[in-house]
Protein backbone atom coordinates (compact mmCIF):
# COMPACT_ATOMS: atom_id res chain seq x y z
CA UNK A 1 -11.62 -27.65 51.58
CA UNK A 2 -9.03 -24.70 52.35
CA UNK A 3 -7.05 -24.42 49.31
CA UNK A 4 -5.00 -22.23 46.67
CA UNK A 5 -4.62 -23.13 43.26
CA UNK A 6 -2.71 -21.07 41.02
CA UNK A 7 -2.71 -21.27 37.42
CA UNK A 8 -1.18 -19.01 34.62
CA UNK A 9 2.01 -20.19 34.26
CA UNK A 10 4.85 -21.34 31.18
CA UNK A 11 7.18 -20.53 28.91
CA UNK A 12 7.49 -17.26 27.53
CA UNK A 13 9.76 -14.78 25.60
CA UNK A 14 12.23 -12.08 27.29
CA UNK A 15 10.59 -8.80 27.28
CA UNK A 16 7.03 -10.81 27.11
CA UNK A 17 4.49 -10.52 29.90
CA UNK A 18 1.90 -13.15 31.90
CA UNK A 19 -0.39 -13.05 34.42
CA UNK A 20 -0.27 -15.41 37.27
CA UNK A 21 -4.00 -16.36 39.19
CA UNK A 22 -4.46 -17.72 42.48
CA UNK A 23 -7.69 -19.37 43.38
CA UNK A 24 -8.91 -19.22 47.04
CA UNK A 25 -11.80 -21.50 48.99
CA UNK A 26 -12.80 -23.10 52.09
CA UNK A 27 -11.67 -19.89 53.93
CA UNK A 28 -13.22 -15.88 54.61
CA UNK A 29 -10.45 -15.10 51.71
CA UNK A 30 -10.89 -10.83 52.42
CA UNK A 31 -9.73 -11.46 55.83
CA UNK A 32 -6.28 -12.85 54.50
CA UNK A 33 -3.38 -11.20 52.90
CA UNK A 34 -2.16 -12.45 49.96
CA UNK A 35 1.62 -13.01 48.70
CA UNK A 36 3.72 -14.51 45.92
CA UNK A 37 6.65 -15.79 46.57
CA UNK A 38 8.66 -17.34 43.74
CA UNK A 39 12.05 -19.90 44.11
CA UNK A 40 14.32 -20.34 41.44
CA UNK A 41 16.25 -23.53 40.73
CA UNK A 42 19.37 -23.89 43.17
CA UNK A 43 17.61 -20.40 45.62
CA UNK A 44 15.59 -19.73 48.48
CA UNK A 45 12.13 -19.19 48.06
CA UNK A 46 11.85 -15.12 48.03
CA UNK A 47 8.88 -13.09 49.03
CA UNK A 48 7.94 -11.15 45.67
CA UNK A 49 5.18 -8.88 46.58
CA UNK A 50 2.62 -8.85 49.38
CA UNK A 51 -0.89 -7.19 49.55
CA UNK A 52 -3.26 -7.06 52.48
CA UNK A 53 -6.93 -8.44 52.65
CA UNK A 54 -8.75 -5.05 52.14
CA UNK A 55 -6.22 -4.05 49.14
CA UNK A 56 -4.70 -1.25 50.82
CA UNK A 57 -1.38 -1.83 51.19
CA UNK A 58 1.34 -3.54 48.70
CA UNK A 59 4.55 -4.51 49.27
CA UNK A 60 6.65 -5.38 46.40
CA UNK A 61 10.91 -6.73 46.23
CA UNK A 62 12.87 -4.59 44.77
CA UNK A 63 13.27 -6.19 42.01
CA UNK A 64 9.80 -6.13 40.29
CA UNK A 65 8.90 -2.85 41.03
CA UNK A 66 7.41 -1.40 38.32
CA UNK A 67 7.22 -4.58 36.25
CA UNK A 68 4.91 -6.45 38.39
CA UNK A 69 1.46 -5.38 39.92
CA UNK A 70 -0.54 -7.47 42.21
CA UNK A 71 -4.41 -7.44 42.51
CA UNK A 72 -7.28 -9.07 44.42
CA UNK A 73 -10.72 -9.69 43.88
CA UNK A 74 -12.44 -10.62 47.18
CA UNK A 75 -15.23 -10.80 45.50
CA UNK A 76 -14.61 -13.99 43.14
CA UNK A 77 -12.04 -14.99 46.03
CA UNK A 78 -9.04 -14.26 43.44
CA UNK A 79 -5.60 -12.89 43.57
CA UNK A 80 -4.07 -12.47 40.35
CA UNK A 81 0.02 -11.15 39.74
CA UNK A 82 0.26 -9.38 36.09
CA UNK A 83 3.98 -9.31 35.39
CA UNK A 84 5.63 -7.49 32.80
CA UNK A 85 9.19 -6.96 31.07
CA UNK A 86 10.00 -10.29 32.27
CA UNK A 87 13.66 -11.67 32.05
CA UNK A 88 15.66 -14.74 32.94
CA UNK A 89 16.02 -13.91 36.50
CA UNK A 90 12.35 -14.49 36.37
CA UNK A 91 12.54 -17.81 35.83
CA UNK A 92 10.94 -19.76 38.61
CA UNK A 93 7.97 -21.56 40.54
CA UNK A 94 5.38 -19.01 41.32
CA UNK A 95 3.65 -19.72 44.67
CA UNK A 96 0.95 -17.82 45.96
CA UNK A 97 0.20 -17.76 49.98
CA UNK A 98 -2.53 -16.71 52.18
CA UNK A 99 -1.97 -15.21 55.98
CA UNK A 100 -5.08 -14.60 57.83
CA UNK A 101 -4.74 -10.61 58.59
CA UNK A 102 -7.83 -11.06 61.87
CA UNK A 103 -6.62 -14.47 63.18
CA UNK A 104 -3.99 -16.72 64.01
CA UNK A 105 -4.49 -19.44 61.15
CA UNK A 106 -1.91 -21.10 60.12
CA UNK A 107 -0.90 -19.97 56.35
CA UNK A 108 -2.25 -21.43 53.25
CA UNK A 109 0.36 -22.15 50.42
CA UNK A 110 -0.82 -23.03 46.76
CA UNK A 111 0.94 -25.78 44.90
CA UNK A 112 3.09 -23.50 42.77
CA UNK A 113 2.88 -22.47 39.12
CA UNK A 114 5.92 -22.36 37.13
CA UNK A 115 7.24 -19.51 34.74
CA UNK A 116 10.43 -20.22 32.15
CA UNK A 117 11.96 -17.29 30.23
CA UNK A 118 13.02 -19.13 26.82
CA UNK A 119 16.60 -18.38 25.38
């Protein structure tokens, strides 16, 4: 079964840091590029950071730089997004997404994961 599932999620301080996994199978997962996107209540869903299926090449919004860093292990067919000095524009569902890099698949979305900067 071609899936994502992302775990990692919840509720955490200002200034405080979590890492956000994303679980791939029933595809050749190094052949994809991997992205999180994130949408916050009441916004479009934004494309956060973006890295291709070899490694080489990351992408990231302007807005994380230097807070966030996204990895990927092809080979436990894992993408992982450490982020750090989070804040309340933060807050949001956490979606991870796969785009075949060799082919014309369509693209795989994960269910979501949800982050919450507490007051």
């Amino acid at each position: 079964q071609v899936q994502l599932v992302e775990s990692g999620g919840g509720l955490v301080q200002p200034g405080g840091s979590l890492t956000l996994s994303c679980a791939a199978s029933g595809f050749t997962f190094s052949q994809y590029a991997m992205s999180w996107y994130r949408q916050a209540p009441g916004k479009e869903r934004e494309l956060v950071v973006r890295i291709t299926g070899a490694g080489g090449v990351r992408n990231y919004v302007d807005s994380v730089k230097g807070r966030f860093t996204i990895s990927r292990d092809n080979a436990k067919n894992t993408a992982a997004l450490r982020m750090n000095s989070l804040g309340p524009e933060d807050t949001a569902v956490y979606y991870c997404k796969a785009d075949c890099d060799v082919c014309d698949a369509t693209a795989i979305w994960g269910q979501g994961t949800q982050v919450t900067l507490s007051s």
